[in-house]
Protein backbone atom coordinates (compact mmCIF):
# COMPACT_ATOMS: atom_id res chain seq x y z
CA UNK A 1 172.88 -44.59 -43.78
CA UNK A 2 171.58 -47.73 -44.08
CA UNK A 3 168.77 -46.85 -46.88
CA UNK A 4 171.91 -45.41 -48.79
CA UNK A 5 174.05 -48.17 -48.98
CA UNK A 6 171.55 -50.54 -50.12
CA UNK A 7 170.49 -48.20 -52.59
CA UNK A 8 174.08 -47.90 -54.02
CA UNK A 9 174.77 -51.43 -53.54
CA UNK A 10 171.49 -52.81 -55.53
CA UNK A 11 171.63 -50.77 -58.35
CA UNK A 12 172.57 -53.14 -61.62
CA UNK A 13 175.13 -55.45 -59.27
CA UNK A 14 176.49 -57.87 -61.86
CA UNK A 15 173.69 -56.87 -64.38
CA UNK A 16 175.82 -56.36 -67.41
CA UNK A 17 174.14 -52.91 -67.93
CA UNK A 18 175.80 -49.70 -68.14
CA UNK A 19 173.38 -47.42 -66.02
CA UNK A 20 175.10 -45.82 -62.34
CA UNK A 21 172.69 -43.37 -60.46
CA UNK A 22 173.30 -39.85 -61.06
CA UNK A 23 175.27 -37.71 -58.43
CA UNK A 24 172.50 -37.33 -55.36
CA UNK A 25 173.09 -34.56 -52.72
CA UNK A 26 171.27 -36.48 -50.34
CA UNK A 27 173.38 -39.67 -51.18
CA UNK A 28 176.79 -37.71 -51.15
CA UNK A 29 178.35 -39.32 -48.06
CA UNK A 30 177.98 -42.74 -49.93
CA UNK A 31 179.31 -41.38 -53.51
CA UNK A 32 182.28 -43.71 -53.52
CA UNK A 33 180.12 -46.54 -53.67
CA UNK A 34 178.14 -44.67 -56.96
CA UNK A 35 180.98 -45.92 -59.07
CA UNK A 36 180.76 -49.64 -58.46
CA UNK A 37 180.91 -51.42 -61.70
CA UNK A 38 177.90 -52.00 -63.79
CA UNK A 39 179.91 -55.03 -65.63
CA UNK A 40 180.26 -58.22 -63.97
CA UNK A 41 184.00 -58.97 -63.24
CA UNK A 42 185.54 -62.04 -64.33
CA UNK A 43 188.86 -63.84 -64.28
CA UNK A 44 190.48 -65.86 -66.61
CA UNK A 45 193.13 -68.00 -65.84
CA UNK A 46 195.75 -69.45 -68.87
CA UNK A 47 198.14 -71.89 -68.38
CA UNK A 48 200.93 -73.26 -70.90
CA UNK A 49 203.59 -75.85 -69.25
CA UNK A 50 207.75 -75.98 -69.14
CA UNK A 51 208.20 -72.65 -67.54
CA UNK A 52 210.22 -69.99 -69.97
CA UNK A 53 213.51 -68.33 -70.60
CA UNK A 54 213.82 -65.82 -68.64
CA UNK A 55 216.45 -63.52 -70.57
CA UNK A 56 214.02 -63.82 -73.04
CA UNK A 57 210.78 -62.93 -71.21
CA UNK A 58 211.49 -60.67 -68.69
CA UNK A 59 211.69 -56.80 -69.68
CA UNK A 60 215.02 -55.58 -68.74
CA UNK A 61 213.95 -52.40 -66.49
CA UNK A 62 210.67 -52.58 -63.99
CA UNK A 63 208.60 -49.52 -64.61
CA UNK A 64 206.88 -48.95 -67.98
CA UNK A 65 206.91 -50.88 -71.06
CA UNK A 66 208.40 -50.11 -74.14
CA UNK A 67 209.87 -52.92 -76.93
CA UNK A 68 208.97 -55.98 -75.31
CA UNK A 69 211.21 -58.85 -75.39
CA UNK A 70 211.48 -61.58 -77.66
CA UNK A 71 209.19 -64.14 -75.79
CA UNK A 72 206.80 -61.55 -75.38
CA UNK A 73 206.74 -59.65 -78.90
CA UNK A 74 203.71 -61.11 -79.82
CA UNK A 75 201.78 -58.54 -77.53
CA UNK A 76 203.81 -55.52 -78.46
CA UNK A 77 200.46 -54.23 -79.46
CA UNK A 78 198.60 -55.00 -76.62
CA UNK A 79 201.55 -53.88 -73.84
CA UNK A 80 199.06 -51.50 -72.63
CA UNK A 81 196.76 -53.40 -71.70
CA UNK A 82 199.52 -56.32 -69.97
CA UNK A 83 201.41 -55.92 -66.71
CA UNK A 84 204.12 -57.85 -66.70
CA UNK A 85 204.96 -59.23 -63.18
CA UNK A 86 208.06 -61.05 -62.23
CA UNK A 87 209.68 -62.70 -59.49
CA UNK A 88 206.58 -65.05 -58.20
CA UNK A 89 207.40 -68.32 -56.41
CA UNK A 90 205.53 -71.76 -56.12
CA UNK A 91 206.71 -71.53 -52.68
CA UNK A 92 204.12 -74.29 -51.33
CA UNK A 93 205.77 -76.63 -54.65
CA UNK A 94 209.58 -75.81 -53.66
CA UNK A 95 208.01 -77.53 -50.08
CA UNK A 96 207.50 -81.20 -52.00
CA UNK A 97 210.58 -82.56 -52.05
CA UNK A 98 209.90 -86.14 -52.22
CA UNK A 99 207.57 -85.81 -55.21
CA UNK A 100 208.59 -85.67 -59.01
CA UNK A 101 209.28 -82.11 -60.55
CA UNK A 102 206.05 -82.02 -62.20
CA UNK A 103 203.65 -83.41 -59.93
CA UNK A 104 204.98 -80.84 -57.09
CA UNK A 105 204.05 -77.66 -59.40
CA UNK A 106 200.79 -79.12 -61.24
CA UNK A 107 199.43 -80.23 -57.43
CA UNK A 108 200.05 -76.51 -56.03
CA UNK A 109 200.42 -74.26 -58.34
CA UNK A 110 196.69 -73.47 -58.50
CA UNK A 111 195.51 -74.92 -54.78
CA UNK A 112 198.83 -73.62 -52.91
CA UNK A 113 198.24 -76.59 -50.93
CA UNK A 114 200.19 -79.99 -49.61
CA UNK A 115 198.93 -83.33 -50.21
CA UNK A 116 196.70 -84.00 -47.45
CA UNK A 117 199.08 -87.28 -46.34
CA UNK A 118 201.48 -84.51 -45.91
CA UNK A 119 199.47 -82.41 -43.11
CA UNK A 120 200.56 -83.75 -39.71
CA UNK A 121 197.54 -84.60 -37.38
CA UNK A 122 197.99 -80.96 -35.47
CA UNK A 123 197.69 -79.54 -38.71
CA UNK A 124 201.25 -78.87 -39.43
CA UNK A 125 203.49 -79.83 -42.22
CA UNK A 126 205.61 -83.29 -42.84
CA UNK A 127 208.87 -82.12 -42.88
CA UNK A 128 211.36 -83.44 -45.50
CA UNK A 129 211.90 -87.13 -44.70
CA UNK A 130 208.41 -88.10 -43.79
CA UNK A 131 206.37 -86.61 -47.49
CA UNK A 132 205.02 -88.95 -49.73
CA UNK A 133 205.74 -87.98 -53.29
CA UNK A 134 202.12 -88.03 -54.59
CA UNK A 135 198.57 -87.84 -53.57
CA UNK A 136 195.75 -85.19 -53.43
CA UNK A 137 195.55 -81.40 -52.63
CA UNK A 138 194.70 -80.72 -49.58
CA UNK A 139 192.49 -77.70 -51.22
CA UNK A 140 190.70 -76.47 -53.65
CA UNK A 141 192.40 -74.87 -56.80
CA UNK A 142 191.96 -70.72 -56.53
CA UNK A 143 189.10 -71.24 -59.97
CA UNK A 144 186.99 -72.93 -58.27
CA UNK A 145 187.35 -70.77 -55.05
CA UNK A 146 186.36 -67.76 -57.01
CA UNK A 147 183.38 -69.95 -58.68
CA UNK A 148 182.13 -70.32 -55.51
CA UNK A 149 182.06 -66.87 -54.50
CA UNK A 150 181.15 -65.33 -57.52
CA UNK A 151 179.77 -67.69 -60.36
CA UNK A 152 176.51 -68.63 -58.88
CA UNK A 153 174.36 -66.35 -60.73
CA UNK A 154 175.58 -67.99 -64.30
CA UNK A 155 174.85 -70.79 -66.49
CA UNK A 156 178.12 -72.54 -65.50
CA UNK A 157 180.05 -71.58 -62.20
CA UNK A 158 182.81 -72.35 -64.08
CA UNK A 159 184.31 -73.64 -67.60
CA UNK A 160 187.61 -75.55 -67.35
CA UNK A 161 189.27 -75.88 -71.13
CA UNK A 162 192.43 -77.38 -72.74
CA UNK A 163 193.92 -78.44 -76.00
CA UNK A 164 195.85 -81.78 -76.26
CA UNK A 165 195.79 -85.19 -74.49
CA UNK A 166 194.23 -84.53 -70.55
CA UNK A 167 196.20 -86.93 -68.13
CA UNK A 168 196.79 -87.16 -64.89
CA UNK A 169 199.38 -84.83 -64.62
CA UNK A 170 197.01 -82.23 -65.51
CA UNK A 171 195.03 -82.18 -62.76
CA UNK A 172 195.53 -78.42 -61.81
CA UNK A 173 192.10 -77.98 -60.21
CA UNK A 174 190.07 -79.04 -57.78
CA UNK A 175 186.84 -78.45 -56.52
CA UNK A 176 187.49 -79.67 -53.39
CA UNK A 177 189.91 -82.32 -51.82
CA UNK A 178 189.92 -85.48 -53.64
CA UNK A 179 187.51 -84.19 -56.60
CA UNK A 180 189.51 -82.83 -59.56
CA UNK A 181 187.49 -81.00 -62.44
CA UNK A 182 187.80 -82.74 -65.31
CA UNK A 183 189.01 -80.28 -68.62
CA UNK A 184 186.83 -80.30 -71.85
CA UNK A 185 188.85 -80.55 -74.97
CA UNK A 186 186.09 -80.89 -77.90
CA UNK A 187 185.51 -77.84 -78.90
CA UNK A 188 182.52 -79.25 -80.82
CA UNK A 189 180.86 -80.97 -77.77
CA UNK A 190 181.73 -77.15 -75.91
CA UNK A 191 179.86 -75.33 -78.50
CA UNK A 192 177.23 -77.42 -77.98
CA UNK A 193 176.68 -77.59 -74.31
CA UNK A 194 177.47 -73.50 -74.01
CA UNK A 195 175.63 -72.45 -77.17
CA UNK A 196 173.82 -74.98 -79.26
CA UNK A 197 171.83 -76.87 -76.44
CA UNK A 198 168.39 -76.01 -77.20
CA UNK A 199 165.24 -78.76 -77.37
CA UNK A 200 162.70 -76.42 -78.96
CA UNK A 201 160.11 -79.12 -78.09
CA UNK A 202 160.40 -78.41 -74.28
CA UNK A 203 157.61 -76.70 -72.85
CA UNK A 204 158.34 -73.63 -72.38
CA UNK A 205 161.54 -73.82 -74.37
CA UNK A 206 165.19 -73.41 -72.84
CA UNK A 207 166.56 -70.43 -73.62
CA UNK A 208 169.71 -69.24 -75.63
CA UNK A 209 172.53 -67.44 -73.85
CA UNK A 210 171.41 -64.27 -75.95
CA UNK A 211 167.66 -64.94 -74.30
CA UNK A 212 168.87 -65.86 -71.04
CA UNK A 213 171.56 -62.38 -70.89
CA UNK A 214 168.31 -60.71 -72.14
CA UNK A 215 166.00 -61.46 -69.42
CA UNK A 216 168.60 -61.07 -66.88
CA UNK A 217 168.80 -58.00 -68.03
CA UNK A 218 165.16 -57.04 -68.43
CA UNK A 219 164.92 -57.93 -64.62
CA UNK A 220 168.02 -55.90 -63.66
CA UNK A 221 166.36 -52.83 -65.13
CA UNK A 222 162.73 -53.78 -63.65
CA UNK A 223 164.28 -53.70 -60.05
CA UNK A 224 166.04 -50.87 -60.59
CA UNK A 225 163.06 -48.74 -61.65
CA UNK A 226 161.50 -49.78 -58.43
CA UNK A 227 164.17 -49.00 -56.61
CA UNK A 228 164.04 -45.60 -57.96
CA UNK A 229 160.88 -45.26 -57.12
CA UNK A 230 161.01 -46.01 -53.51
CA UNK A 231 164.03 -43.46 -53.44
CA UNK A 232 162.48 -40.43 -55.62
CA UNK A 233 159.88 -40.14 -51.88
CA UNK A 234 162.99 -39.27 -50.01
CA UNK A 235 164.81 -36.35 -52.33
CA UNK A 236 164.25 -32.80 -52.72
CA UNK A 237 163.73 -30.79 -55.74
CA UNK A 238 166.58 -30.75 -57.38
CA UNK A 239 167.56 -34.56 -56.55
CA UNK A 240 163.94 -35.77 -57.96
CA UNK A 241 164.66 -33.83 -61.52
CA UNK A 242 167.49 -35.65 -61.99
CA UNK A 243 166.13 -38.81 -61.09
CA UNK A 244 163.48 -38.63 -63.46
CA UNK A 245 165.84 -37.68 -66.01
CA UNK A 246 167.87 -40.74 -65.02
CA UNK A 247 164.54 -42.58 -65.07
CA UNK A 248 163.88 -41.78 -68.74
CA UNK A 249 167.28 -43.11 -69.66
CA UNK A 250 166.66 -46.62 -67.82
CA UNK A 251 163.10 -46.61 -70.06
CA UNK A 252 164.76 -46.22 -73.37
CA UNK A 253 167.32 -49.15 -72.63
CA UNK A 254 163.63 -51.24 -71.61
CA UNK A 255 162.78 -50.37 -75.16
CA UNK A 256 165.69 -51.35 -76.81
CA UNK A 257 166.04 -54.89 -75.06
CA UNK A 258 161.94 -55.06 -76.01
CA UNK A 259 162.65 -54.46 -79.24
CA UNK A 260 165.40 -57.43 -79.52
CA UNK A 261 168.16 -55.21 -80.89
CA UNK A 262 171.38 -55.17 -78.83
CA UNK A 263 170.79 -57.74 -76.22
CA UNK A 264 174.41 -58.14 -75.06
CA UNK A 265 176.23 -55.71 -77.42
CA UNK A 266 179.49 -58.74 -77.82
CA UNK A 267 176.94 -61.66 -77.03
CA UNK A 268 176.74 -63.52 -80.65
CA UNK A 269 176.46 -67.43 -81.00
CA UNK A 270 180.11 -68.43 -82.18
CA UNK A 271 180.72 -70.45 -85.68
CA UNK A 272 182.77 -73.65 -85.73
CA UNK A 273 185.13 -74.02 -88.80
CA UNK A 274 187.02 -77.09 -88.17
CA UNK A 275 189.63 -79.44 -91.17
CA UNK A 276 187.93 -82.81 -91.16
CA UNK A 277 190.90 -84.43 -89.85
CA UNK A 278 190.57 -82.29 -87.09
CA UNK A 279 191.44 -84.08 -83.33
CA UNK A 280 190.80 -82.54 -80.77
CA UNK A 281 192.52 -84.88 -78.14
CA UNK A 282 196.10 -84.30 -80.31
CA UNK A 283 198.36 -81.84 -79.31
CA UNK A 284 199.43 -81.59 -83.29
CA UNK A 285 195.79 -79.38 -83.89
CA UNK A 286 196.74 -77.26 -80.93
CA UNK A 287 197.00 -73.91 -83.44
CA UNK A 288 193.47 -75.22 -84.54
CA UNK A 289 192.59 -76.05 -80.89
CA UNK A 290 193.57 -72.44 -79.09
CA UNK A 291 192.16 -69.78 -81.11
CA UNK A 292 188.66 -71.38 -81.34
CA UNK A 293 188.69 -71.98 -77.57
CA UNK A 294 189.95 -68.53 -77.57
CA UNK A 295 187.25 -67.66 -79.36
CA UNK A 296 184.59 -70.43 -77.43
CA UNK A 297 185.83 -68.45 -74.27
CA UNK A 298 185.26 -65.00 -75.08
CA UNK A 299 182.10 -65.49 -75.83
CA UNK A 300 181.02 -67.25 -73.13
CA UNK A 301 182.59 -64.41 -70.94
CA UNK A 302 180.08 -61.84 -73.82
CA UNK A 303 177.39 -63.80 -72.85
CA UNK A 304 177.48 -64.05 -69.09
CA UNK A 305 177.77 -68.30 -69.89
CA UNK A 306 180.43 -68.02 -67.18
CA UNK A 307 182.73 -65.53 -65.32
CA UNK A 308 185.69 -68.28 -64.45
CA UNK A 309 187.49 -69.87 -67.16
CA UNK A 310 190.56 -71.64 -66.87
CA UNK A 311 192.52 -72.61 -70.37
CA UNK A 312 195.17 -74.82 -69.97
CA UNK A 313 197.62 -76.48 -73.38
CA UNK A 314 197.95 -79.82 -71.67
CA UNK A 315 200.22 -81.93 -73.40
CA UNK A 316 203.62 -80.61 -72.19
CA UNK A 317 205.90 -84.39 -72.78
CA UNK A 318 205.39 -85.39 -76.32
CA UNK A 319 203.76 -82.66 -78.27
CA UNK A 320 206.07 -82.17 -81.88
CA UNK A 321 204.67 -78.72 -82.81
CA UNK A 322 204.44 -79.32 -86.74
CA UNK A 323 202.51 -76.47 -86.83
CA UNK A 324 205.58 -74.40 -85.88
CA UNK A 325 207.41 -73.34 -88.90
CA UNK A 326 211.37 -74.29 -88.73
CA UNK A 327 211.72 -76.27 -86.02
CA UNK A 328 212.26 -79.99 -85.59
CA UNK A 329 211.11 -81.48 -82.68
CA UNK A 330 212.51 -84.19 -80.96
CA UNK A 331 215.66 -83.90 -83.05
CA UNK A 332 217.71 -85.71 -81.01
CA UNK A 333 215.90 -86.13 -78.21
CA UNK A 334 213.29 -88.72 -76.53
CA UNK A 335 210.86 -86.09 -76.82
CA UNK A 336 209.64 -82.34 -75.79
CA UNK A 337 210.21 -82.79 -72.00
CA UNK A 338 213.68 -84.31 -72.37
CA UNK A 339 214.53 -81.27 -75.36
CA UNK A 340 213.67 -78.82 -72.34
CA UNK A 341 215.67 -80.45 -70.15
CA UNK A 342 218.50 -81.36 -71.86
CA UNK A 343 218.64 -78.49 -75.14
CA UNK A 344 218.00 -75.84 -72.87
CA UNK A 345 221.71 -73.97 -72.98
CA UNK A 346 222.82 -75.21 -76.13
CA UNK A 347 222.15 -75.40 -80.10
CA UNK A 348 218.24 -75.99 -79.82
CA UNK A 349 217.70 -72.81 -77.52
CA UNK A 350 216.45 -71.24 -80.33
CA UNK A 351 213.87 -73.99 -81.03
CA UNK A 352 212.71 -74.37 -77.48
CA UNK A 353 212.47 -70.32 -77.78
CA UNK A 354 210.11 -70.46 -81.33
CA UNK A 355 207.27 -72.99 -79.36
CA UNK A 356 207.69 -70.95 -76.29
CA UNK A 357 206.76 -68.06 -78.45
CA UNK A 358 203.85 -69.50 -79.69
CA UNK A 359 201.84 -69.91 -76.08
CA UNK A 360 202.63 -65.88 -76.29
CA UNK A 361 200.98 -65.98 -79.64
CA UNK A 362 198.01 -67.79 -78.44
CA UNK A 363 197.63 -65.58 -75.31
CA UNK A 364 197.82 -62.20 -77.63
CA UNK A 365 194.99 -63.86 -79.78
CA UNK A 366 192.96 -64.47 -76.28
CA UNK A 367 193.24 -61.39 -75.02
CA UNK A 368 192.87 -59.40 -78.52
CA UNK A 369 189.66 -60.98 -78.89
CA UNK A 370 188.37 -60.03 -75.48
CA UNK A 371 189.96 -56.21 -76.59
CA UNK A 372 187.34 -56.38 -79.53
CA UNK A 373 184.63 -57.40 -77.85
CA UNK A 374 182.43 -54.27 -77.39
CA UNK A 375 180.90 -54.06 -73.40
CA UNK A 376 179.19 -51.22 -71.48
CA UNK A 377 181.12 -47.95 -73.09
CA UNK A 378 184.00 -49.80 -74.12
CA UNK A 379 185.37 -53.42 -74.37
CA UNK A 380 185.18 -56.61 -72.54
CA UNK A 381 188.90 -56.94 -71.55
CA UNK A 382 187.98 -53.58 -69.49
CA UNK A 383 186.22 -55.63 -66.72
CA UNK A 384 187.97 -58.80 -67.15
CA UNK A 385 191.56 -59.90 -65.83
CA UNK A 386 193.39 -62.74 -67.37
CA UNK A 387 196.65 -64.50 -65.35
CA UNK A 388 199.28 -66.09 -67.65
CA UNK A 389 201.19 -68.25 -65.76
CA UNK A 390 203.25 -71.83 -66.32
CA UNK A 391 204.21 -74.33 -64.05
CA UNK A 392 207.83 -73.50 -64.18
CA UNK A 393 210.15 -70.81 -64.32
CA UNK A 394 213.03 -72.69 -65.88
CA UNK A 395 211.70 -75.95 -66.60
CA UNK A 396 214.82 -77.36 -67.68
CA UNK A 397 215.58 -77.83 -63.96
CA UNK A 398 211.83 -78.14 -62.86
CA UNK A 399 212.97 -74.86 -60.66
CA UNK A 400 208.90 -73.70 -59.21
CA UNK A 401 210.89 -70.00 -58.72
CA UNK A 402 210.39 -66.91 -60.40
CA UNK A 403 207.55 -68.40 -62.32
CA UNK A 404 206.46 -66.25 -65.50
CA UNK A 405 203.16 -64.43 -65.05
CA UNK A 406 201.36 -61.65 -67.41
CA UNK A 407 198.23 -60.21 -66.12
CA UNK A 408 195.74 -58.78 -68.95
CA UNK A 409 192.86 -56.35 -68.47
CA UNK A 410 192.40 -53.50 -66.21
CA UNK A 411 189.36 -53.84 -64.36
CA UNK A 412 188.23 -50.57 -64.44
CA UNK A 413 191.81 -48.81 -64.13
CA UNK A 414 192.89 -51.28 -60.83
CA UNK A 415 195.36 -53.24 -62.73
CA UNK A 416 198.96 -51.72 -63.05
CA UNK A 417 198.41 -52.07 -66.70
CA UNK A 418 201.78 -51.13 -69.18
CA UNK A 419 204.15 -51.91 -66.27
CA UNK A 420 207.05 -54.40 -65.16
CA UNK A 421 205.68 -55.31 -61.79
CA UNK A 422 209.05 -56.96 -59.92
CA UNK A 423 207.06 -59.01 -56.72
CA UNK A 424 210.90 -60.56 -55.81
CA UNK A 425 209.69 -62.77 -52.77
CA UNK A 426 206.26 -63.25 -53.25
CA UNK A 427 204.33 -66.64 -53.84
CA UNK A 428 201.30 -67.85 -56.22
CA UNK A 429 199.07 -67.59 -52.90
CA UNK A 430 199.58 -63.81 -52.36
CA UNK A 431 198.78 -63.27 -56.15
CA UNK A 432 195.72 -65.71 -55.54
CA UNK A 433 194.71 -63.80 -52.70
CA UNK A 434 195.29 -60.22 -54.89
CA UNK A 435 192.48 -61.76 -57.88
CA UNK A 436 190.65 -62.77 -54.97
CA UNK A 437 190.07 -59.28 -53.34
CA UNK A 438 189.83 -57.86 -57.51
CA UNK A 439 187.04 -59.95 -57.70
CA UNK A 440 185.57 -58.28 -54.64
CA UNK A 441 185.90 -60.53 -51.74
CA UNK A 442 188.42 -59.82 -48.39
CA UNK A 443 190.31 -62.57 -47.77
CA UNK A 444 193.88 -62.05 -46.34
CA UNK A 445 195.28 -65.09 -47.58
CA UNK A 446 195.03 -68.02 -49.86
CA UNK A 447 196.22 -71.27 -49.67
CA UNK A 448 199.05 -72.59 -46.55
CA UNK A 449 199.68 -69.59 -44.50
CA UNK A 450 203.45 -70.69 -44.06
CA UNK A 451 203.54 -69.54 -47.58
CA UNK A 452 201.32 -66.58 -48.15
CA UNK A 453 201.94 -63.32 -46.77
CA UNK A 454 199.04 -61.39 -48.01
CA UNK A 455 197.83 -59.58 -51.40
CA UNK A 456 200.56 -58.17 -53.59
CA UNK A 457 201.14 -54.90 -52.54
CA UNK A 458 198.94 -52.84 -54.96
CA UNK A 459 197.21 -55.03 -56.21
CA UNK A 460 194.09 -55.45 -54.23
């Protein structure tokens, strides 16, 4: 039994390559474990700030999707490949109620942790009167958990992303307590340090992403035709004929990456086409900034760079939107944040609606680009999944309830794709722990237990 699973279990893990073993009689007990995935998994995480409107952006009947609403028209195309899922709480930021309305969410919404002067000597939570309103997670953020686990074997555990002016408020993750990762935001310095890094005077030279995804996958294929080697000794007949068969297919994929052609079917160095004015820091280039870190980001995921992203828009309290045909933003107002708070339920609705609707725009470009991305026998958003989520559900009252959250990709048919998911009563840390067991690990929980119950039912 033994000899059986470690055959199964070695066989292209992570490798990028699209070779399984054939069906083996003597390997039938342990034919559920044939099917593991030959694509690495990865998850993306987006974020956009300010929450939504919720008449606007949640589908009216749970079940299948049909005409999306208006928030969420800009992935009409692409509903099925989306699960919409509703009803998700910041339960762990409804728990700060000393600190401001913003630093609750951004501080928990990816950790699902306190601040760690709110953790009682025993262990247990301050209650209400004792919290301090601001400090440190007591945690790290749920992308750098997974980086951990899973993002060893890559260039870059992990690749942390955003468009606009980083500040402290945007501290959503943490690597552990006390050490937040810092967000990139040039997309010409990213290019560079994924892509363009190369001192062809270093002996031997460093390679490209395409060179490095090639090797990896020239070794991949080496160990697996030893492995099939020490196996073919212990099958009969019938089992060795179709090993060798099975054999000759893993030869002509050695040939092709020897030859150079097709070295990671999506894997292509992206091109920078930037205005000159361009700044990356300035939330007023943010329809500049999002689809070439859309773009950045997909390939990075094509070229096994990294397998957790996180994209975040960060500039949530003075952004204008210029780029944002008919709207006028401040108008009245001090700025953004006080139009969200204060325009919410009456003339500028509408306005507040049409940026809103842009995030959706930038997400549909995101996760049409993975769609296009050829991988294995079909595309790269098969094996990826991408969370959509904001800080708020209604941010016009800072309410951390019933926070919006789209899930994109499939991976490999687990994800209730082309559904309204209702999870009424659930928290960020069950959904946390649900990518964690996607992504292959066990854990029952995910952040403070007081507010995690377990995976989402189904999703695990």
């Amino acid at each position: 039994m033994n000899r059986n699973r470690f055959a199964r279990r070695q066989f292209l893990r992570g490798a990028g390559v699209t070779v399984t073993l054939p069906f083996l009689e003597a390997l039938a007990p342990r034919m559920a474990l044939a099917s593991a995935p030959s694509v690495p998994r990865r998850v993306l995480f987006y974020i956009h700030h300010q929450g939504t409107i919720a008449d606007t952006w949640t589908p009216s009947t749970v079940g299948p999707l049909g005409t999306l609403p208006e928030l969420l028209a800009p992935l009409q195309s692409l509903k099925d490949d989306i699960a919409v899922v509703s009803g998700i709480d910041n339960s762990m930021g409804a728990y700060y109620l000393a600190a401001d309305g913003h630093q609750s969410v951004l501080n928990s919404m990816m950790t699902c942790q306190p601040y760690v002067e709110n953790i009682n000597p025993d262990g247990s939570l301050v209650g209400p009167s004792g919290q301090v309103g601001n400090g440190v997670p007591a945690g790290p953020s749920i992308d750098q958990v997974v980086a951990q686990r899973v993002g060893g074997n890559t260039q870059f555990a992990s690749l942390n992303v955003g468009f606009g002016n980083p500040s402290w408020y945007s501290r959503l993750c943490y690597a552990a307590v006390n050490d937040p990762v810092m967000v990139d935001v040039d997309p010409y310095l990213i290019h560079e340090r994924l892509f363009s890094n190369i001192d062809p005077s270093e002996d031997p030279p460093e390679l490209t992403p395409i060179q490095r995804l090639r090797m990896q996958r020239k070794s991949v294929l080496d160990a697996v035709s030893g492995g099939l080697g020490r196996l073919q000794s212990q099958l009969g007949g019938e089992d060795r004929q179709r090993l060798e068969a099975h054999a000759e297919k893993i030869r002509e994929l050695e040939k092709t990456l020897e030859s150079g052609s097709n070295p990671g079917v999506g894997c292509t160095e992206p091109q920078l086409s930037l205005p000159n004015n361009f700044d990356p820091g300035h939330s007023n280039f943010d329809h500049i900034s999002s689809p070439t870190m859309n773009m950045l980001m997909a390939m990075a995921l094509a070229c096994d760079v990294s397998r957790v992203i996180t994209i975040e828009h960060l500039e949530y309290h003075e952004p204008l939107f210029p780029f944002v045909d008919g709207v006028d933003i401040p108008g009245s107002y001090t700025d953004w944040h006080a139009m969200v708070h204060e325009g919410m339920n009456g003339s500028d609705r509408a306005t507040i609606q049409r940026v809103l609707t842009f995030y959706s725009e930038q997400f549909a470009d995101l996760v049409q680009r993975l769609k296009d991305t050829p991988e294995g026998e079909g595309n790269m958003l098969d094996h990826t999944l991408v969370v959509w989520m904001s800080d708020f559900g209604d941010g016009s009252v800072h309410s951390p309830e019933k926070i919006p959250v789209v899930l994109a990709g499939n991976l490999g048919g687990i994800i209730p794709v082309g559904q309204h998911v209702s999870y009424a009563g659930h928290s960020i840390g069950d959904l946390f722990t649900s990518v964690l067991r996607l992504m292959g690990e066990d854990d029952e929980l995910f952040g403070r237990p007081e507010f995690c119950t377990g995976p989402l039912p189904g999703l695990e």
